[in-house]
Each structure stands twice: as C-alpha cells, then as structure tokens.
Protein backbone atom coordinates (compact mmCIF):
# COMPACT_ATOMS: atom_id res chain seq x y z
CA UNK A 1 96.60 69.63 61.85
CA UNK A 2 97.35 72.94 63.66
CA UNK A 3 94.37 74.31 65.99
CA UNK A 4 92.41 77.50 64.62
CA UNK A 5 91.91 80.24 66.92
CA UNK A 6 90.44 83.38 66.81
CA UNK A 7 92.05 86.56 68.35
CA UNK A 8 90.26 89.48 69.92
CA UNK A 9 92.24 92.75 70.14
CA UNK A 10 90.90 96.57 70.54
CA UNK A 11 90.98 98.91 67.93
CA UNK A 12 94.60 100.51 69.40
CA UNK A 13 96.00 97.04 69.02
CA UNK A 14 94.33 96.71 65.29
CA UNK A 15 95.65 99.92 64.02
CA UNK A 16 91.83 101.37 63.81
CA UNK A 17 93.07 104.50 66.05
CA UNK A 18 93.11 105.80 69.88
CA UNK A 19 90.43 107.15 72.33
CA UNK A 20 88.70 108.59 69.47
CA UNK A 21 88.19 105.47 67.71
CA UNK A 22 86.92 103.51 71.14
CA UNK A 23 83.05 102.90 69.70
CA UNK A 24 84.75 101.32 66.87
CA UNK A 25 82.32 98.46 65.97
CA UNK A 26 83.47 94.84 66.20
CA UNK A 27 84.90 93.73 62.55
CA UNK A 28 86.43 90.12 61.75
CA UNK A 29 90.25 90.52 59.56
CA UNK A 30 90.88 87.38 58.01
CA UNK A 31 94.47 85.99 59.64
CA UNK A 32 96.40 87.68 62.49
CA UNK A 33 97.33 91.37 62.96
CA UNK A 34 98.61 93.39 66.24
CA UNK A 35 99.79 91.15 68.65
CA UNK A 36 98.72 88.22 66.83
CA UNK A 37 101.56 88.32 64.87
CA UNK A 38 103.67 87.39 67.64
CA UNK A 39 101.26 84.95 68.80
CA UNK A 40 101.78 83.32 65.52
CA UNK A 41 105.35 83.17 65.15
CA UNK A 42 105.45 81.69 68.98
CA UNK A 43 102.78 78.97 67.71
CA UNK A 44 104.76 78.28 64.59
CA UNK A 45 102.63 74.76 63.40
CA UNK A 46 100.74 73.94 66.36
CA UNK A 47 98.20 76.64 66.01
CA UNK A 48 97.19 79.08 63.59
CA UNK A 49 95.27 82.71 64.08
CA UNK A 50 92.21 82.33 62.06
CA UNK A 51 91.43 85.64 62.29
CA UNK A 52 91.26 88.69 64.16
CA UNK A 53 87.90 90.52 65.59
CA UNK A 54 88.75 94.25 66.11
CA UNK A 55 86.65 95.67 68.46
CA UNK A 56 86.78 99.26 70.46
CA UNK A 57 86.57 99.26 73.93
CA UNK A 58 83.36 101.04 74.34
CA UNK A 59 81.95 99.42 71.57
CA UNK A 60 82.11 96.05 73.32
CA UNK A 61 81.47 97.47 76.85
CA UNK A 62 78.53 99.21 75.46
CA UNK A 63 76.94 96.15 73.66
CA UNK A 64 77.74 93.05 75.53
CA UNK A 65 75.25 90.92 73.62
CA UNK A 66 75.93 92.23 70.23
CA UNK A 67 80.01 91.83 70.65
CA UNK A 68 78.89 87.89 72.19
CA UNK A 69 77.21 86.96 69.49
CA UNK A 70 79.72 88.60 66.45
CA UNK A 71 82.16 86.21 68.32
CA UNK A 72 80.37 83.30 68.27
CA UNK A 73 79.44 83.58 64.41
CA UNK A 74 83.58 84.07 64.29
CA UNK A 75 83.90 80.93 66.02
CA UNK A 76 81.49 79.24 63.64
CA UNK A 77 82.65 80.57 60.55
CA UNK A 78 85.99 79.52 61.11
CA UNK A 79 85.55 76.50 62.89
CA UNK A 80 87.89 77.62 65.48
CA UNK A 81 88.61 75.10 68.80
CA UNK A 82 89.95 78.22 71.04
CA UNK A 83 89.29 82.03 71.41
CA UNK A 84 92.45 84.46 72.84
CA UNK A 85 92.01 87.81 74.00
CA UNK A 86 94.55 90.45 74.23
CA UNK A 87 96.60 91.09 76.50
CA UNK A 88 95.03 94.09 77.94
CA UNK A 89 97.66 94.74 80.52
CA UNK A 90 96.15 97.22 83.33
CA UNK A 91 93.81 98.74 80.58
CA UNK A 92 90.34 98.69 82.46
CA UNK A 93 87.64 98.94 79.54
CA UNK A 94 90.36 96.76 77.40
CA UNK A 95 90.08 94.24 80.13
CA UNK A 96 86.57 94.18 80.46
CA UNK A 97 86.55 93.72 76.47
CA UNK A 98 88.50 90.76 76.66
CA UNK A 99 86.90 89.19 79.20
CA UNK A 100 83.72 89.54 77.83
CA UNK A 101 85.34 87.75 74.35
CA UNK A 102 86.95 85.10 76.32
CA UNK A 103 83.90 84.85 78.63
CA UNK A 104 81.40 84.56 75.16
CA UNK A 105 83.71 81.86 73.68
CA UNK A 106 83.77 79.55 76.89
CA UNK A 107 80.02 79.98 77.02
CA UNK A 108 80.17 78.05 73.75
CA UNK A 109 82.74 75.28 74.71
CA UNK A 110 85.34 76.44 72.78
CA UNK A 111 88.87 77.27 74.66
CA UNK A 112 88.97 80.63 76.24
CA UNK A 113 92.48 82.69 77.17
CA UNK A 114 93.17 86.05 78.43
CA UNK A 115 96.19 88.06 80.07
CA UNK A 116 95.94 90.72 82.03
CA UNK A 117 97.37 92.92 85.57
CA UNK A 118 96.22 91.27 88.08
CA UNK A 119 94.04 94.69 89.55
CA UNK A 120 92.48 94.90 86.17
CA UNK A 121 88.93 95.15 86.68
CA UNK A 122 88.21 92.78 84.38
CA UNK A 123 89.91 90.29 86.49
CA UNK A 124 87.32 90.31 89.02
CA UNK A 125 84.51 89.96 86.74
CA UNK A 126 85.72 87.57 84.26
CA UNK A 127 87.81 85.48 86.32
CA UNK A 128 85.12 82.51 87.37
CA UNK A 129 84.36 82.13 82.80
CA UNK A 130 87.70 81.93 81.75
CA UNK A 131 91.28 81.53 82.53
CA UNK A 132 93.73 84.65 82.58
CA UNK A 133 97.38 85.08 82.83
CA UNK A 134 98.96 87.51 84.69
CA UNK A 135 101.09 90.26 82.98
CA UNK A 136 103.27 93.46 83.49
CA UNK A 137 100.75 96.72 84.05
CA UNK A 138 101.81 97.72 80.81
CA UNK A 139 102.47 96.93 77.19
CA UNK A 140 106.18 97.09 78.01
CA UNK A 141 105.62 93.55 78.85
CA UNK A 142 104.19 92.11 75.77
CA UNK A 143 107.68 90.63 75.39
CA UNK A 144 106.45 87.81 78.60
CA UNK A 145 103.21 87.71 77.89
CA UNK A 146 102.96 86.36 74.07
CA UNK A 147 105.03 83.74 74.79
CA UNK A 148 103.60 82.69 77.94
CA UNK A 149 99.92 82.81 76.45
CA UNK A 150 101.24 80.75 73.84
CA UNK A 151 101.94 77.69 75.75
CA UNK A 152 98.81 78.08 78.02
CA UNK A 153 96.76 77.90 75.26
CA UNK A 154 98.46 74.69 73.93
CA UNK A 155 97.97 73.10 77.38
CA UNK A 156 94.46 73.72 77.25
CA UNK A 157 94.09 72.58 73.60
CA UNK A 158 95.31 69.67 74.16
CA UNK A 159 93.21 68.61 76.91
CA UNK A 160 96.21 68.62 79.47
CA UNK A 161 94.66 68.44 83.24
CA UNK A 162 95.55 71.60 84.84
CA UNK A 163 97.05 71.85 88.29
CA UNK A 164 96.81 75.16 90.38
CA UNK A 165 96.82 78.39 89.81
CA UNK A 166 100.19 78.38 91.89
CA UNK A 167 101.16 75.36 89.72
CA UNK A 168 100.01 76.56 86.72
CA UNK A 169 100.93 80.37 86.81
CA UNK A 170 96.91 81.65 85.67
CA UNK A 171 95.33 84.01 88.22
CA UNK A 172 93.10 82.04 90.46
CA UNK A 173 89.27 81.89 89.20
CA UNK A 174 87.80 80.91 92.55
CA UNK A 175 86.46 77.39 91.45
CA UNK A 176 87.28 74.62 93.65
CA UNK A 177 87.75 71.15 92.14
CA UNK A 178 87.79 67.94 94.14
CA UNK A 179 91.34 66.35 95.24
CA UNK A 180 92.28 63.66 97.17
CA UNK A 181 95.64 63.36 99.46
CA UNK A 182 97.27 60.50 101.50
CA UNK A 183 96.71 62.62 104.56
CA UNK A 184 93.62 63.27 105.98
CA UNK A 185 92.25 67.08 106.57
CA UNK A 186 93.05 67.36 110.42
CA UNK A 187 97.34 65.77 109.85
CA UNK A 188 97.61 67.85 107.02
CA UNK A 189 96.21 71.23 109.12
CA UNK A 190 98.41 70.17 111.85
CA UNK A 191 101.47 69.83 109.72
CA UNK A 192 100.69 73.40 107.88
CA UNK A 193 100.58 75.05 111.78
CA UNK A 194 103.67 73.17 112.81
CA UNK A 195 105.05 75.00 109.97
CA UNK A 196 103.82 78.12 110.66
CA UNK A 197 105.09 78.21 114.35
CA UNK A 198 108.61 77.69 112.84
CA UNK A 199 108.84 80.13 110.24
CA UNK A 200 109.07 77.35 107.35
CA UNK A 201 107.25 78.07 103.85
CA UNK A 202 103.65 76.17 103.44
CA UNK A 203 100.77 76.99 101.08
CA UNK A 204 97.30 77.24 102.53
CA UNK A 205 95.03 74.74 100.77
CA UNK A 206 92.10 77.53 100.69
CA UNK A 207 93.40 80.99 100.65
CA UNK A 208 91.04 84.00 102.37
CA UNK A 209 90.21 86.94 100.62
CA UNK A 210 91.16 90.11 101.89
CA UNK A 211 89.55 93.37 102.27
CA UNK A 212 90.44 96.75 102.52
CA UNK A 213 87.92 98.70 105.41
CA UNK A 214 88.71 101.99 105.34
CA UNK A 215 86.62 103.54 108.74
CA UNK A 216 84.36 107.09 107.45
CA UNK A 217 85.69 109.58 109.14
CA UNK A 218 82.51 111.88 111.06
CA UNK A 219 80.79 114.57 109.16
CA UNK A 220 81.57 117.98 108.79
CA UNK A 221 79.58 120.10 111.63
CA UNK A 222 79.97 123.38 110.03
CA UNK A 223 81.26 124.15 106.15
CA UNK A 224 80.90 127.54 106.80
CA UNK A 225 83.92 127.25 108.62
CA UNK A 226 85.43 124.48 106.62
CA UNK A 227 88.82 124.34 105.09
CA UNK A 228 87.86 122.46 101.35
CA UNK A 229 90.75 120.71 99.31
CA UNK A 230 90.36 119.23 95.66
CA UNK A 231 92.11 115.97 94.57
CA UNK A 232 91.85 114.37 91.42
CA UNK A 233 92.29 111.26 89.25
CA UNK A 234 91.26 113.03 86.13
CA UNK A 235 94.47 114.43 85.27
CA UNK A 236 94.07 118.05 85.58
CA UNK A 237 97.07 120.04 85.51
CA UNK A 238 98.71 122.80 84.35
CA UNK A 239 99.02 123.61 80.74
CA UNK A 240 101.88 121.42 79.27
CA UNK A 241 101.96 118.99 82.04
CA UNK A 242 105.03 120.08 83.99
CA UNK A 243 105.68 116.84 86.13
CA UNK A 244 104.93 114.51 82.92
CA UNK A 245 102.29 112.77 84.58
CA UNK A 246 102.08 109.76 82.09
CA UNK A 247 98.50 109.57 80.61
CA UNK A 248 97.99 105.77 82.03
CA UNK A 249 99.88 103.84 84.53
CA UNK A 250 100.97 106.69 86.62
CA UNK A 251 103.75 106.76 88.95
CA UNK A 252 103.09 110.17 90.46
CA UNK A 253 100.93 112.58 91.24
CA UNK A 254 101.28 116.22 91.41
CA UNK A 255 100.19 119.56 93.70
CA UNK A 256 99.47 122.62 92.03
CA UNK A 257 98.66 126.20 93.55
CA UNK A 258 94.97 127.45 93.07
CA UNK A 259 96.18 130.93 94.26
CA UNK A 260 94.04 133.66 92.70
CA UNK A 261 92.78 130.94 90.54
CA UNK A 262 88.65 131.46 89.68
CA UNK A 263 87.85 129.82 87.16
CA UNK A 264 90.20 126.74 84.74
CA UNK A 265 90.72 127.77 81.69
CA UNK A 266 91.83 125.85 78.66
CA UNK A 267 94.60 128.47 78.22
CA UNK A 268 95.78 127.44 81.38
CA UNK A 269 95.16 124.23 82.62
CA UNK A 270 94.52 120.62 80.41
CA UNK A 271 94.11 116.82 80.98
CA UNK A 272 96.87 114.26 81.01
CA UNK A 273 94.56 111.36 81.51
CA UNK A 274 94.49 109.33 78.37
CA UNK A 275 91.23 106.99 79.28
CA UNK A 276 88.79 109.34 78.32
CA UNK A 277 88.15 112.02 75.36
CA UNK A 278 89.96 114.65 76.48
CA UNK A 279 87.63 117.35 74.20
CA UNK A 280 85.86 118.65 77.39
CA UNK A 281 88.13 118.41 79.61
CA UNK A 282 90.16 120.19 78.32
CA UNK A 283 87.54 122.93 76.49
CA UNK A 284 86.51 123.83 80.38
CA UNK A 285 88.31 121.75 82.94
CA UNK A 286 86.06 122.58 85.75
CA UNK A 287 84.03 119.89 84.47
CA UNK A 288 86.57 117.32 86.22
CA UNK A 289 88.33 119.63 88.80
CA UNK A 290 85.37 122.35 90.31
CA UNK A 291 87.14 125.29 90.81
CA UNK A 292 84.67 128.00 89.83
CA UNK A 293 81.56 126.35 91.87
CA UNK A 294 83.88 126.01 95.01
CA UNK A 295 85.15 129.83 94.36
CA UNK A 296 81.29 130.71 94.18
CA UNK A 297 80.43 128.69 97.45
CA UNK A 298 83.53 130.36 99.10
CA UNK A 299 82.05 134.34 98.43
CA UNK A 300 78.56 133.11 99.25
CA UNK A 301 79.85 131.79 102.98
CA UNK A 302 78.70 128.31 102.35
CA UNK A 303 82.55 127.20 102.70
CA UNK A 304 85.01 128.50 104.97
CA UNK A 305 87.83 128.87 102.14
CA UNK A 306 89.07 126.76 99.21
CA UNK A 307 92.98 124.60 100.48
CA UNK A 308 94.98 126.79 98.03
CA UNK A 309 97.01 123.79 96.77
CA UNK A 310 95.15 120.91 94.51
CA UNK A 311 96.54 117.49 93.90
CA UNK A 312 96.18 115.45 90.77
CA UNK A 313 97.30 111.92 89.07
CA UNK A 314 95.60 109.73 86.88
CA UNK A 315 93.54 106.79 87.68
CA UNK A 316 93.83 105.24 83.91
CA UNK A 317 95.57 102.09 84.57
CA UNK A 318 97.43 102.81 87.77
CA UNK A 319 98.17 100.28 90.45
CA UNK A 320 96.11 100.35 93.19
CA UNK A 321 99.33 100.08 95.46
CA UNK A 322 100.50 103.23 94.11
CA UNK A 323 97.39 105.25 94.68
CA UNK A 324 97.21 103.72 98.38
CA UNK A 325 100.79 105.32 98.92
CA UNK A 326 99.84 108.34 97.75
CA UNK A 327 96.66 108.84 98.93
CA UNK A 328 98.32 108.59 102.50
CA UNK A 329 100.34 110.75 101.85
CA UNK A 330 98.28 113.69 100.75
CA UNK A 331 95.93 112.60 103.56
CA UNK A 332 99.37 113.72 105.91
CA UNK A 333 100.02 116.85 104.06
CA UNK A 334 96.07 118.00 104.34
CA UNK A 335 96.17 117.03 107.58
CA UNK A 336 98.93 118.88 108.92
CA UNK A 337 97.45 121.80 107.01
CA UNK A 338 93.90 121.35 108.73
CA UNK A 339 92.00 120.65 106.33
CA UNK A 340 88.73 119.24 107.04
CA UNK A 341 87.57 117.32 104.12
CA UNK A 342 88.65 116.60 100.54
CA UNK A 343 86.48 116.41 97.22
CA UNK A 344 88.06 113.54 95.63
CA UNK A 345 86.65 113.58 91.83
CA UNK A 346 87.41 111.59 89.13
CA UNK A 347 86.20 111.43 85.16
C-alpha cells in the first residue's frame, strides 16, 4: 500500500497569485498540484500526495499556531504517515513557511521533509525539527530537487537508519547521536592531525561553527561636517530598472547619481525588489531610500553634504556571498571618495 503524504506549498506554487496574494489563508486541495505533480510522478506507487495545503507566506508567518494546527487536522483527516514542504529555494518567508509545516508535522510523529538554500533563514530555525535538503537558490533547480526529495522521503518512510548529513546529503540539524568506532577518541584525533600535517582529505568528527565579526568602526565626531552616502537592499532605482536588477536572487547591484535630486518621485524612480508590495514604494520611494529628509538635514547644516552617488540591489533571496562581495566593494569606492558613514536601509 503506497504511503499518504500531505504537501505544503505557498500560494505562488498553488496558482492562488504573487505578493499580493501572500495573506492567502491556509486551504487543503484534495490530491497534488504545483510541484506535487512532479513529486508524484517521481513516487509513481510507493507514495501518493494526499493532498495539498496552500498557504501564503505571510499568512503562515503571521499565524504560526493557526497554520500548526490546519496541518495537523490535514494529517488526521487523511491519515497521512509523512508531511513535505516545498521546496522554497532561497525564498525567506517561503522557507520559514515550510519549516514551520514540516516542523508542526514532526511535532506529531509523522515524517517531516523540506528543501531549501542552504542561507535560507528558515534553515537556521527549523533545522533541529526536521530534516531539509539542500537545493539551487532558485526555482531553476526544481529539476534536482523533486527527485532528490523523493527518495529522502522514502528512506525515512521506511524506517531506514540514517547516516550523516555528509552521508546522507540533508543539511546538518545539529543533533548528535551516539556512535561507536574500533578506535578510541585520542588514535582516531591523532590519525585526523597526521592527516592534516600532510595535506590528505579527513572529515572532522564535530565540525565548529563559524562566525562572521565584523569590528564597528568609531563614531562620527562631527555630521556637520560629514560626507553621508545611501545604500540599499530595497531595490530602488531608476524608473524602468536600467541594469535589470532581478527582483530576487540578485547578482548585482547598481550606483545611481542623486545629482540635483530632492525628493524620489514615482515618475522617476521605482522598486525592483519583488519580496514586498511594491504599492508604496513605489507611490513615494523615499519611504525605502531617504532622499528628501537627508536633502532637508543637508540645508539645515546638520550634515555636511549628501555622497552624490547611491547604491542599490535587492536583498530578496540573494546569497549572502554575493552581498559580502559587494558590500566590500562599495565600502572601497566610498572610501576612496571619503565618505564617512553610510545609511544602509532596507524594506
């Protein structure tokens, strides 16, 4: 008899619409839709999609509980042995969603799976409640992800012990699980340093996290003197998006002159971000980049002068690696051009 799971997707993924449609409240479709369908056919008779809660993103990241609980009457009604959520790719509040899902399923026994990028934030949070996969940052790799969540989901069905995350290919949750080894601690240390000295491959037992410290640089002793520069990951840019920033997953950013600018208009300027409703932004979009209250600070002395030259990218899904590149590198380019601090906004 072939399992039953149920399928959580957001309301892009179940047709419902975009950003507009993200408080979309959670609804249960009988069978599979979105991505499910290929979930399906990669199943064939070993499992079967129940059905399908559609949920938006800031529906379920809004009401935690509420979303919880609509999944566990899913799991009930249906009498399914395993939840799957997305994949969410490098969508944050998608990510969150389907963590939660996963997360509310586990909490109940039943079989939890998600798939994500690994610097999802969801990752971090959800990581210890349920397994995830690791994916492309985009949906451009739904293609490896189906079928790999596929056959994790089998394994875990069918009660298969799980090695490693390195073994295994899931992100590691941070649980440690007894083992035993012919070697004792202190030969098999010694044999992992040996290896070390000599350049030859070994795998640490207990990998350390690592952390990004980033020093604060001193204050600024007098803004009436100061040289002020605006970056942004809320998309701002000029009206029709000249460089094509992409409205998630960037892999660019863009400077734009501010000469004889006042005030942004929506004749003018827009958003490219697509993680956010765009209606204000883009009705006055000052609200994300603060032109006109700098301008006003720079005629009333309280600023030395406004850097005539903004930059601006989106945050919506981009790698972290990415923004670390580029954020050195504007940090050069204000740097050369003395500027003495930056007002880094986002949405």
């Amino acid at each position: 008899m072939a399992y039953r799971i149920i399928h959580y997707i957001n309301q892009f993924f179940g047709g419902v619409g975009g950003e507009d449609k993200a408080d979309h409240p959670p609804e249960l479709r009988a069978g599979a839709a979105g991505p499910g369908l290929a979930l399906k056919q990669a199943w064939g008779d070993q499992a079967e999609i129940a059905a399908t809660v559609v949920c938006g993103d800031n529906y379920c990241v809004g009401h935690p509980e509420e979303v919880a609980g609509f999944i566990g009457q899913a799991l009930d009604k249906y009498q399914a042995q395993a939840l799957v959520a997305g994949p969410a790719f490098n969508a944050g509040r998608y990510g969150l969603a389907c963590g939660l899902a996963a997360s509310a399923a586990a909490a109940r026994g039943r079989v939890s799976l998600t798939a994500m990028f690994p610097e999802n934030p969801g990752v971090e949070i959800y990581k210890a409640n349920t397994f995830i996969l690791p994916t492309a940052d985009s949906a451009r790799g739904m293609g490896q992800a189906v079928p790999a969540m596929a056959a994790f989901a089998i394994k875990l069905l069918n009660g298969r012990r799980l090695g490693s995350a390195a073994e295994e290919g899931y992100i590691e949750r941070g649980v440690r699980l007894n083992t035993f080894h012919d070697e004792i601690g202190a030969e098999r240390a010694v044999n992992m340093l040996m290896k070390k000295i000599k350049g030859q491959y070994f795998l640490t037992e207990y990998k350390m996290p690592a952390f990004d410290r980033v020093r604060p640089r001193p204050g600024v002793k007098d803004m009436s003197r100061a040289t002020i520069a605006l970056v942004t990951s809320g998309g701002i840019v000029p009206k029709g998006n000249p460089d094509h920033i992409p409205a998630s997953s960037a892999r660019s950013y863009g400077a734009y002159s501010l000469e004889g600018v006042d005030d942004l208009t929506g004749e003018d300027f827009q958003t490219a971000h697509g993680g956010y409703d765009q209606t204000f932004a883009n009705e006055d979009p000052d609200r994300v980049l603060p032109v006109d209250v700098l301008r006003c600070m720079e005629r009333e002395g309280r600023i030395g002068r406004l850097f005539p030259t903004y930059f601006a990218t989106v945050g919506n899904g981009t790698a972290v690696a990415h923004a670390a590149q580029w954020g050195g590198e504007i940090g050069q380019k204000l740097r050369e051009a003395e500027v003495q601090a930056v007002i880094l906004t986002s949405t």
